[in-house]
C-alpha atoms as a PDB file:
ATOM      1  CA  UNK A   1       1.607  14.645  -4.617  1.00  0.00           C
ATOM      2  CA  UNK A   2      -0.708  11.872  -3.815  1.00  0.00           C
ATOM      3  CA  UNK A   3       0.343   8.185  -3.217  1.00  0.00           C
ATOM      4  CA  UNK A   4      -1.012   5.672  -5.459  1.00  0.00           C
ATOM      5  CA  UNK A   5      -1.787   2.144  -4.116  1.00  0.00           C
ATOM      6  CA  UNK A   6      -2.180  -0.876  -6.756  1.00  0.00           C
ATOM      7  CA  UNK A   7      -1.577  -4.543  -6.240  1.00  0.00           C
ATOM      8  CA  UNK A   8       0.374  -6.583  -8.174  1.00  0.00           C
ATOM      9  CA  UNK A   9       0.068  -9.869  -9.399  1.00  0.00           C
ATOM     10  CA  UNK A  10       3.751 -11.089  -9.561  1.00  0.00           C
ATOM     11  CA  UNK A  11       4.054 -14.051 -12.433  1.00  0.00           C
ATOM     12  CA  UNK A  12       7.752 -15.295 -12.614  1.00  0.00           C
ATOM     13  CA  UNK A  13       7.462 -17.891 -15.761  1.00  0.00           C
ATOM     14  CA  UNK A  14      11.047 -20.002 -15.696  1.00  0.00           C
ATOM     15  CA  UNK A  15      13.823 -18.758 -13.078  1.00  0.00           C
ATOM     16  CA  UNK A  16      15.425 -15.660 -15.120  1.00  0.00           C
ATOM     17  CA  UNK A  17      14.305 -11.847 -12.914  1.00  0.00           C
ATOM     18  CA  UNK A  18      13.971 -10.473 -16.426  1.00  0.00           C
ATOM     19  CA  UNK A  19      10.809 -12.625 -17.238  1.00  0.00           C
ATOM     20  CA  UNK A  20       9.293 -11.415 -14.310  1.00  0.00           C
ATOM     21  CA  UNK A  21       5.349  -9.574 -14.851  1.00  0.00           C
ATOM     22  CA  UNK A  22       3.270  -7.898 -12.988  1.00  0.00           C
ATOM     23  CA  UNK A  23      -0.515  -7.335 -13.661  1.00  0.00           C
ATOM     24  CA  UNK A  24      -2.327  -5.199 -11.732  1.00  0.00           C
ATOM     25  CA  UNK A  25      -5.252  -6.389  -9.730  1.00  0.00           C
ATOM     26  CA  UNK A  26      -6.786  -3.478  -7.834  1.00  0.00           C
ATOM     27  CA  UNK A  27      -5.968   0.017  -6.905  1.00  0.00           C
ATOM     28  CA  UNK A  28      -6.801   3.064  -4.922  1.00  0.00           C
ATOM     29  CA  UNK A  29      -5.686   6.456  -6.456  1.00  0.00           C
ATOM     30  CA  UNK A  30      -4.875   9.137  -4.032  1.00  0.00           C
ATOM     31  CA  UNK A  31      -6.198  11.852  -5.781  1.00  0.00           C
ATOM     32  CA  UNK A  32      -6.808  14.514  -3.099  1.00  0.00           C
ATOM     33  CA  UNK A  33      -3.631  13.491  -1.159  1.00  0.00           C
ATOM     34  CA  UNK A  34      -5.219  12.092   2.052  1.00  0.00           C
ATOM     35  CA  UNK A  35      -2.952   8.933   2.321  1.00  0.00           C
ATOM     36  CA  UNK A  36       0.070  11.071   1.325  1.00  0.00           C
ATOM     37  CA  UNK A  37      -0.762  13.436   4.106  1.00  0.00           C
ATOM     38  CA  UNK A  38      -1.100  10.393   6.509  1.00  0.00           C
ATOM     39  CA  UNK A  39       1.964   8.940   5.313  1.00  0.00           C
ATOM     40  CA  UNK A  40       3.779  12.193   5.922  1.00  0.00           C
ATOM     41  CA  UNK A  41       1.802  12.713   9.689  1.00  0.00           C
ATOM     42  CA  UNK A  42       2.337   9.057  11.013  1.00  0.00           C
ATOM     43  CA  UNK A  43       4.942   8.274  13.543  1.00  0.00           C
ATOM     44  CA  UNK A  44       4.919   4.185  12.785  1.00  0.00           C
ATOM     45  CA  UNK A  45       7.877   3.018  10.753  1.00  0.00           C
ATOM     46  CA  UNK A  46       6.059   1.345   7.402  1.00  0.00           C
ATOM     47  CA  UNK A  47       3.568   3.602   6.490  1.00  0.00           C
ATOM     48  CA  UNK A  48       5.863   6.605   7.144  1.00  0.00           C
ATOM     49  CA  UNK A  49       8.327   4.451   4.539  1.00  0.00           C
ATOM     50  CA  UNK A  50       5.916   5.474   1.898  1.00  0.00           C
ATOM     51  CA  UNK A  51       7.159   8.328  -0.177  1.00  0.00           C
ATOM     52  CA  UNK A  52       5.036  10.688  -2.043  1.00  0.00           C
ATOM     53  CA  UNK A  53       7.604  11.549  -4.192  1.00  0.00           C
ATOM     54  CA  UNK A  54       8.855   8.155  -4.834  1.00  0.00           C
ATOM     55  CA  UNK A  55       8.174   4.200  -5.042  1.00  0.00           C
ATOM     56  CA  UNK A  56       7.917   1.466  -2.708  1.00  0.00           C
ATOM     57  CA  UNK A  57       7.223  -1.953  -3.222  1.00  0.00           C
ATOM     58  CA  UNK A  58       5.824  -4.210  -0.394  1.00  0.00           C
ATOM     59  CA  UNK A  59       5.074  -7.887  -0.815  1.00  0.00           C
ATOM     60  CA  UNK A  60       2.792  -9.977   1.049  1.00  0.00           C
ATOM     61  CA  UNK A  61       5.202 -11.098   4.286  1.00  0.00           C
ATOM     62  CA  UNK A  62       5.271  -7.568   4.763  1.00  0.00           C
ATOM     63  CA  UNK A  63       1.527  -7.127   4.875  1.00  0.00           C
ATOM     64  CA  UNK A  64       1.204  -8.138   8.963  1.00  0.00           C
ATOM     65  CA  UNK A  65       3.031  -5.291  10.093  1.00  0.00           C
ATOM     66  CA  UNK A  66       1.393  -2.812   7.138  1.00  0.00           C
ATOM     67  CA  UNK A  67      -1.696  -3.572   7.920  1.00  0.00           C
ATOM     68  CA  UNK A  68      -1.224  -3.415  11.966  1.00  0.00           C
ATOM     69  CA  UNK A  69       0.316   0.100  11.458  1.00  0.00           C
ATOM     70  CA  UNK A  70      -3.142   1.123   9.088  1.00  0.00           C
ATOM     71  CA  UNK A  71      -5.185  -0.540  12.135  1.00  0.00           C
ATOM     72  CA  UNK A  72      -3.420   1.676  14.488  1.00  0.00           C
ATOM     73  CA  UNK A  73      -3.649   4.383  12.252  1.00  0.00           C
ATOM     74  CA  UNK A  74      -7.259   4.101  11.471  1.00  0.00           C
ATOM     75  CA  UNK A  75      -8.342   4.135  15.425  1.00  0.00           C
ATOM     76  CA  UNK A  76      -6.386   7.058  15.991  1.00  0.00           C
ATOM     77  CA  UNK A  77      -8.530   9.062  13.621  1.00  0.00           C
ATOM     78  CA  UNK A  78     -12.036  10.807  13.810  1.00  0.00           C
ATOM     79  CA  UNK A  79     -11.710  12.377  10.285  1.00  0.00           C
ATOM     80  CA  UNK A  80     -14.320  10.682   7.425  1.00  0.00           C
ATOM     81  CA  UNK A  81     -12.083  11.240   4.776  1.00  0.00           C
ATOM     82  CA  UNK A  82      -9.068   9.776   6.646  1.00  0.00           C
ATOM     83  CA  UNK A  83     -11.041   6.792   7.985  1.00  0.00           C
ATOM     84  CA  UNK A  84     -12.213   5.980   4.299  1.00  0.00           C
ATOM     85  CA  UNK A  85      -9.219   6.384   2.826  1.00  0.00           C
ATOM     86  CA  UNK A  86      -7.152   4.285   5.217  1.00  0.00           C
ATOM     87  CA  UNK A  87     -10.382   2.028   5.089  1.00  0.00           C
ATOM     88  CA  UNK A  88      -9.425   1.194   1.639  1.00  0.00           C
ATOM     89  CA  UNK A  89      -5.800   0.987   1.890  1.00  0.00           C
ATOM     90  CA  UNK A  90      -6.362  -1.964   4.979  1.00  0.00           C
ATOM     91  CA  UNK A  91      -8.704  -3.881   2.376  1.00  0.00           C
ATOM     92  CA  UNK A  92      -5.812  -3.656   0.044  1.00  0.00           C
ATOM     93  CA  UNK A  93      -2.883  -4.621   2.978  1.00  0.00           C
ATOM     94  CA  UNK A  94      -5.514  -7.682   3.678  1.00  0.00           C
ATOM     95  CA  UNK A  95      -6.355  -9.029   0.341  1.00  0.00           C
ATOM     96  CA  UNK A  96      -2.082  -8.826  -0.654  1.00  0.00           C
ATOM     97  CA  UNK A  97      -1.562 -10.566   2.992  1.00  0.00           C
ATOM     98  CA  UNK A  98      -4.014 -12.906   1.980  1.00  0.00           C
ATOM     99  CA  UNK A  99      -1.646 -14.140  -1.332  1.00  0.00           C
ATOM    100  CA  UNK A 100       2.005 -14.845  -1.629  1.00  0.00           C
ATOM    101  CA  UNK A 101       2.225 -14.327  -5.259  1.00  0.00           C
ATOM    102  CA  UNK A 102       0.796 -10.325  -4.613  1.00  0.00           C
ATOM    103  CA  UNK A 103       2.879  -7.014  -3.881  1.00  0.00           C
ATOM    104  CA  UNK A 104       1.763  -3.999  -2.775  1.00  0.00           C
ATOM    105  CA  UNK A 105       2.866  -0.721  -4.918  1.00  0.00           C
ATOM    106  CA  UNK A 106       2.773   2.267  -3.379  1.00  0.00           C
ATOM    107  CA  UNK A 107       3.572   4.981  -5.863  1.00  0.00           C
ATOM    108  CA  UNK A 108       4.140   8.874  -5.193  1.00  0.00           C
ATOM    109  CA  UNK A 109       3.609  11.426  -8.029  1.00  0.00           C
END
C-alpha cells in the first residue's frame, strides 16, 4: 500500500489533449510503505492529498508548497528511514519545481 513517486516529462506535440505523452524521468518506489505512512500521519494539506490507494498528479507550480510541506515534514522527524525517504521525495519536489514541462505522479497501490 505504498505510494509510488515518478516524474513526468509532459510533451504536448500540436494543441489536441489526446497527443499528450509522458515519459518518465525518475522515480522513488515506496516499497516498505514509509511515505504512505507519512502521507497518512501528516497534518499539512498536500502531502496528506496523497492517496495510497489512489493517484495524484502534481505539476511543477505546485511544487513550492509540496516541497515546503516535505521541509516541514522532514524537520519534524528523528526517524532514518523517514528522513531518507522524505529526503528523496524533496529531491524529486525540487528537480519538478525546477521545470515547467515536469509533473509529479504520486501513485498508491
Amino acid at each position: 500500500m505504498g505510494v509510488d513517486v515518478t516524474i513526468m516529462r509532459v510533451t504536448r506535440p500540436g494543441s489536441s489533449p489526446r497527443r499528450r505523452r509522458l515519459d518518465p524521468v525518475d522515480a522513488f518506489l515506496d516499497v516498505r510503505d514509509v511515505f504512505a505512512d507519512v502521507c497518512r500521519e501528516s497534518r499539512l494539506p498536500m502531502v496528506r492529498r496523497a492517496d495510497p490507494y489512489g493517484s495524484l498528479i502534481l505539476t511543477s507550480a505546485e511544487m513550492p508548497q509540496f516541497v515546503a510541506e516535505l521541509t516541514q515534514t522532514l524537520a519534524r522527524t528523528e526517524d532514518a528511514s523517514v528522513r531518507s525517504v522524505v529526503t528523496e521525495i524533496l529531491r524529486l519536489g525540487e528537480l519538478c519545481a525546477a521545470d515547467a514541462d515536469l509533473e509529479l505522479h504520486l501513485e498508491g497501490d
